[in-house]
Protein backbone atom coordinates (compact mmCIF):
# COMPACT_ATOMS: atom_id res chain seq x y z
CA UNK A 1 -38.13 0.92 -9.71
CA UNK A 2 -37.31 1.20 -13.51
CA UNK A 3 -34.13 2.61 -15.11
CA UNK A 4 -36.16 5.79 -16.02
CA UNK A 5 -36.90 6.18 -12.31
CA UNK A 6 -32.94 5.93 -11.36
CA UNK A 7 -31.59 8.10 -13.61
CA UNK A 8 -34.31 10.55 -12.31
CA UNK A 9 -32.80 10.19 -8.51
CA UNK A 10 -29.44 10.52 -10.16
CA UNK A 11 -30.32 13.50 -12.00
CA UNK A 12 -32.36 15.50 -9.39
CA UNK A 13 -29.45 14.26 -6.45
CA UNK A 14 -26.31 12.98 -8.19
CA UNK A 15 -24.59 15.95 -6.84
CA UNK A 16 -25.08 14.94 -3.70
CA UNK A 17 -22.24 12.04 -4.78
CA UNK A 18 -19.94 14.49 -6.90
CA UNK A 19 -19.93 17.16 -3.59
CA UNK A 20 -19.51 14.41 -0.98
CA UNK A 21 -16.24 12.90 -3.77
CA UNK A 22 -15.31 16.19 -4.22
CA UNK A 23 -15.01 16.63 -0.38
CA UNK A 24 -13.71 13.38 0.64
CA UNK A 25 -10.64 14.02 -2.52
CA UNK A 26 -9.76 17.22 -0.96
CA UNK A 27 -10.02 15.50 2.96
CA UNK A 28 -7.71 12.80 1.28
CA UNK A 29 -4.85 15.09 -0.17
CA UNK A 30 -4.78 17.43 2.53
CA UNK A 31 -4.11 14.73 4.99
CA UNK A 32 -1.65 12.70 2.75
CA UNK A 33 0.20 16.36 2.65
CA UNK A 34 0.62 17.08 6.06
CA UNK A 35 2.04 13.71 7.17
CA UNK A 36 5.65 13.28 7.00
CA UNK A 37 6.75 11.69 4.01
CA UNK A 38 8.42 8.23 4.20
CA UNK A 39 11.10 6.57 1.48
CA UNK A 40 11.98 2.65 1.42
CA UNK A 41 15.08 1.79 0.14
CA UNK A 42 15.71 -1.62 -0.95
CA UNK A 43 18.91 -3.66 -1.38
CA UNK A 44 19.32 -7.04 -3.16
CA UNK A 45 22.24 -9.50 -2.41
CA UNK A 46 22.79 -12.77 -4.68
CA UNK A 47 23.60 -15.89 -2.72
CA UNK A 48 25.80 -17.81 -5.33
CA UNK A 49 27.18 -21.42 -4.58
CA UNK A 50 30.78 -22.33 -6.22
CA UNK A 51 29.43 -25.11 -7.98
CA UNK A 52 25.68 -26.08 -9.00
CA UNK A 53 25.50 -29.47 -7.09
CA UNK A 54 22.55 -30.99 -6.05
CA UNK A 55 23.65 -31.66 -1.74
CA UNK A 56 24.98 -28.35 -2.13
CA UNK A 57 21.93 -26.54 -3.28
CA UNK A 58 19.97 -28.94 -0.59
CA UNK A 59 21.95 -28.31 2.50
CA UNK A 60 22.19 -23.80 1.18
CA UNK A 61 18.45 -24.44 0.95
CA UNK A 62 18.15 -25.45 4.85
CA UNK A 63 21.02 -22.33 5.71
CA UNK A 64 19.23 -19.72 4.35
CA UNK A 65 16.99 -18.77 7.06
CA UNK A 66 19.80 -18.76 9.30
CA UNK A 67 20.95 -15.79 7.14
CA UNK A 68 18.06 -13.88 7.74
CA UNK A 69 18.42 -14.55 11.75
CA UNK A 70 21.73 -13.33 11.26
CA UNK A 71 20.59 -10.04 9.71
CA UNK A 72 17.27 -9.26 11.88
CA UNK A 73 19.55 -8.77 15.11
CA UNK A 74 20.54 -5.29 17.15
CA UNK A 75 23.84 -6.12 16.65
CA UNK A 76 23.84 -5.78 13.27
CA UNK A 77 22.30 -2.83 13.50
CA UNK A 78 24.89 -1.32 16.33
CA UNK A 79 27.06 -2.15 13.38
CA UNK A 80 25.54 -0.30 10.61
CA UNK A 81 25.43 2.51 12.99
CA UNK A 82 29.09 2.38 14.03
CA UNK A 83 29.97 1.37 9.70
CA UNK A 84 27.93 4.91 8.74
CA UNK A 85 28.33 7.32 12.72
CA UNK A 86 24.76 7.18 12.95
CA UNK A 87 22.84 9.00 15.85
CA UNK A 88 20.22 6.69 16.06
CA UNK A 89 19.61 4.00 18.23
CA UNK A 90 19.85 -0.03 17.07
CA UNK A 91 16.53 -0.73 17.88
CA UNK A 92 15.07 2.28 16.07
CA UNK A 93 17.44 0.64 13.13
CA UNK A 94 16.67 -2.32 13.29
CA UNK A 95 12.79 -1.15 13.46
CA UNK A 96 12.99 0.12 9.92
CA UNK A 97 14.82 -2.92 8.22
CA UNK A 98 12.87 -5.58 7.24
CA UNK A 99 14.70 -8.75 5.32
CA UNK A 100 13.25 -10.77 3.57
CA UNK A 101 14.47 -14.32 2.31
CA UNK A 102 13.50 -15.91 -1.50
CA UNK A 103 14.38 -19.77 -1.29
CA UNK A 104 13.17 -20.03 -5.27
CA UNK A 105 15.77 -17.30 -6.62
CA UNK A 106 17.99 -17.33 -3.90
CA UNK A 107 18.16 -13.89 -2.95
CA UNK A 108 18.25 -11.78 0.31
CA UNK A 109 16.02 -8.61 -0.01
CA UNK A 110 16.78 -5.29 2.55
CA UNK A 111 14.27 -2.90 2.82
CA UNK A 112 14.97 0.40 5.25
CA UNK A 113 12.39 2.80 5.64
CA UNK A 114 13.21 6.20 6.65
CA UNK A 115 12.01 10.03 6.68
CA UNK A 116 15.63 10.43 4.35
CA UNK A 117 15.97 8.84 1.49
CA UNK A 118 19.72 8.98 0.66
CA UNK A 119 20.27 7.90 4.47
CA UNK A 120 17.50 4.69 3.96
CA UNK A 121 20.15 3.87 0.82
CA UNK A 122 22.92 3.77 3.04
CA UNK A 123 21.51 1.71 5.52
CA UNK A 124 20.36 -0.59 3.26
CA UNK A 125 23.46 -0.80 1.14
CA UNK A 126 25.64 -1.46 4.59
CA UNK A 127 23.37 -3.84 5.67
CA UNK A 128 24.04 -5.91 2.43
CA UNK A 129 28.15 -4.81 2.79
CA UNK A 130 27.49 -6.29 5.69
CA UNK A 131 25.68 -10.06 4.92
CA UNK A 132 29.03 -9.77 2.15
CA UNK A 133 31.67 -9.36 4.49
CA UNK A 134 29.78 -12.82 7.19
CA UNK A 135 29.70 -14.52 3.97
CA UNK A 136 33.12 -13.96 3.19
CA UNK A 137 33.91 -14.96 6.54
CA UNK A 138 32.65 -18.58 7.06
CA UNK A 139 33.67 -19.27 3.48
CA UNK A 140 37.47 -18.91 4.59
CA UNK A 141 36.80 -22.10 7.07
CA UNK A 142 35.38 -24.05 4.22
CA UNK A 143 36.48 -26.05 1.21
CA UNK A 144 37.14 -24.25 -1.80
CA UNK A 145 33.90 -26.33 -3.67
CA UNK A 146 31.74 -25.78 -0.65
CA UNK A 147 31.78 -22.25 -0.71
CA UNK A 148 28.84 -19.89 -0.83
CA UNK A 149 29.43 -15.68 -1.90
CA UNK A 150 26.41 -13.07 -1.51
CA UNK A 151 27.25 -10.22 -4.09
CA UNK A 152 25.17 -6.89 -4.38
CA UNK A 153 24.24 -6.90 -8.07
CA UNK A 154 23.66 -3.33 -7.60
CA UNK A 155 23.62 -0.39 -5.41
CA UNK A 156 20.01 0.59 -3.35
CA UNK A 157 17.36 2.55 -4.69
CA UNK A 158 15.00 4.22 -2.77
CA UNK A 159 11.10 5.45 -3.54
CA UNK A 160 8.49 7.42 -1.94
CA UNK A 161 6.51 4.90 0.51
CA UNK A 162 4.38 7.06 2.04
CA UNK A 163 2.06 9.37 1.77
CA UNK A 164 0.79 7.97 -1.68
CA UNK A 165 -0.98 10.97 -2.09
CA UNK A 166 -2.24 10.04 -5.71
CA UNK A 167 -3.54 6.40 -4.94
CA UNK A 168 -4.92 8.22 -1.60
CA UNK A 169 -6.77 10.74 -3.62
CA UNK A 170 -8.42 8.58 -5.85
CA UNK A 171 -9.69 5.82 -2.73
CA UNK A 172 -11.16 9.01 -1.69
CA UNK A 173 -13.37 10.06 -4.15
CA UNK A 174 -14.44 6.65 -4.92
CA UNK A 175 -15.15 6.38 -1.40
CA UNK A 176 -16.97 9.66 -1.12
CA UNK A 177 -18.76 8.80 -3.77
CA UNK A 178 -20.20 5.82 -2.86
CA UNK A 179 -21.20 7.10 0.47
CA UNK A 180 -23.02 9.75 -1.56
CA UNK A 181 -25.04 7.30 -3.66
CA UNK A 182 -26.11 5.53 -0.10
CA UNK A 183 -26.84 9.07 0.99
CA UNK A 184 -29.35 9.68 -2.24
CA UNK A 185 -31.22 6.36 -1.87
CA UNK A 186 -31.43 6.75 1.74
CA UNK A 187 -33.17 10.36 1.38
CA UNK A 188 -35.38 8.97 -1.66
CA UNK A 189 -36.19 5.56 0.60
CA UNK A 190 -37.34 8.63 3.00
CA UNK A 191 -39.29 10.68 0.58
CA UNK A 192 -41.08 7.22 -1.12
CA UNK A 193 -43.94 8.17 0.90
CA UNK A 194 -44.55 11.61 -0.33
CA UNK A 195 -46.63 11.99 -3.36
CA UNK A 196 -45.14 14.14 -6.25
CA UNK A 197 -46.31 12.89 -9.73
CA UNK A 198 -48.93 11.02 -11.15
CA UNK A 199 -46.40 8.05 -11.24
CA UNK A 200 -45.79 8.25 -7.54
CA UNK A 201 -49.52 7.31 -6.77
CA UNK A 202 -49.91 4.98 -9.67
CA UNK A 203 -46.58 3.02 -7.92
CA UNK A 204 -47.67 3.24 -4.15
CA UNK A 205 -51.39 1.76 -5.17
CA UNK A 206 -50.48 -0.29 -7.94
CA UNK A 207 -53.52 0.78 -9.98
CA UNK A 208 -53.43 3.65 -12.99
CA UNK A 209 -55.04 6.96 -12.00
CA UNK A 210 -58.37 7.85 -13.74
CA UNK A 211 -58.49 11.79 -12.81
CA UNK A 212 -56.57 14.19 -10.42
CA UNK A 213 -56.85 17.62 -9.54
CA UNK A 214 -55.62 19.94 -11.64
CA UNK A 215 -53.16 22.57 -10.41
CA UNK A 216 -54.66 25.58 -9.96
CA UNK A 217 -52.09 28.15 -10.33
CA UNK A 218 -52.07 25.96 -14.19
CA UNK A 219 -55.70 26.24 -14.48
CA UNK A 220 -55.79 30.29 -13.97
């Protein structure tokens, strides 16, 4: 088929695609409203070794997935609960924390995700207290050189996670949209058959029409 012929099926059923957008948009943003919104909060902690020294670096490089062994565990999350009176159970806790370890920058990243935002925050910012106070810990049974500190640069911020009712708005409508276009081709594969124009049987025989029938309600 030429161009002229697609933007022909697009003009005589392109709002097939806009309805079907239209209706998978408003599908989209009612169901991102009615599910219960989710925040993440996330809290950094700096791993900083007394001195910059090449077996010290080495041997902090080979610790620091202990550290995040040491954080992923119900008992530090029986402690956050006890640290903040929590009525929540340590598994359920420890379900929402995810920690993550960066060997390049040397950072330890805590992520809490929770229906409350403020309470994800405090989590999160215990959890890092937390890492601190172990850190502090083993650094009192070691040389003053061989010491290692994790500081929280800053407190933890939390964001909306989910319902991303924006981003699932616009997927969508893209969506819907596409299904509309294989919607119109389908019903035009279906219709090929059926002879409307003079163009229609010039395409299905392949030969130019000499004469047809004129219609007669145009001939009266």
């Amino acid at each position: 088929m030429s161009l002229i012929d697609y933007g022909r099926i697009l003009f005589r059923r392109g709002w097939i695609m806009l309805l079907l957008a239209a209706v998978a948009a408003v599908s989209a943003y009612a169901l991102s409203r009615i599910q219960t919104p989710l925040y993440r909060a996330t809290q950094l902690v700096l791993i900083q070794p007394a001195r910059a020294d090449l077996g010290l670096a080495e041997g902090l490089l080979r610790e620091i997935n202990s550290y995040q062994v040491f954080l992923s565990s119900s008992e530090r999350a029986q402690e956050v609960i006890d640290a903040l009176q929590l009525d929540m159970l340590a598994d359920s806790v420890l379900g929402a924390t995810q920690i993550t370890v960066n060997r390049e920058n040397l950072t330890v990243q805590i992520d809490v995700t929770l229906e409350n935002g403020d309470l994800a925050a405090q989590v999160a910012r215990q959890w890092g207290d937390l890492f601190a106070e172990y850190r502090e810990r083993d650094n009192q049974i070691r040389r003053q050189e061989d010491r290692v500190r994790a500081i929280l640069p800053d407190k933890a911020i939390y964001t909306l996670y989910s319902p991303r009712t924006a981003l699932n708005v616009i997927a969508g409508a893209v969506l819907g949209f596409l299904l509309g276009g294989v919607l119109v081709f389908v019903l035009e594969y279906l219709e090929s058959a059926i002879v409307h124009r003079r163009e229609d049987v010039e395409r299905l025989f392949d030969q130019p029409l000499l004469a047809a029938i004129p219609d007669m309600e145009v001939s009266r």
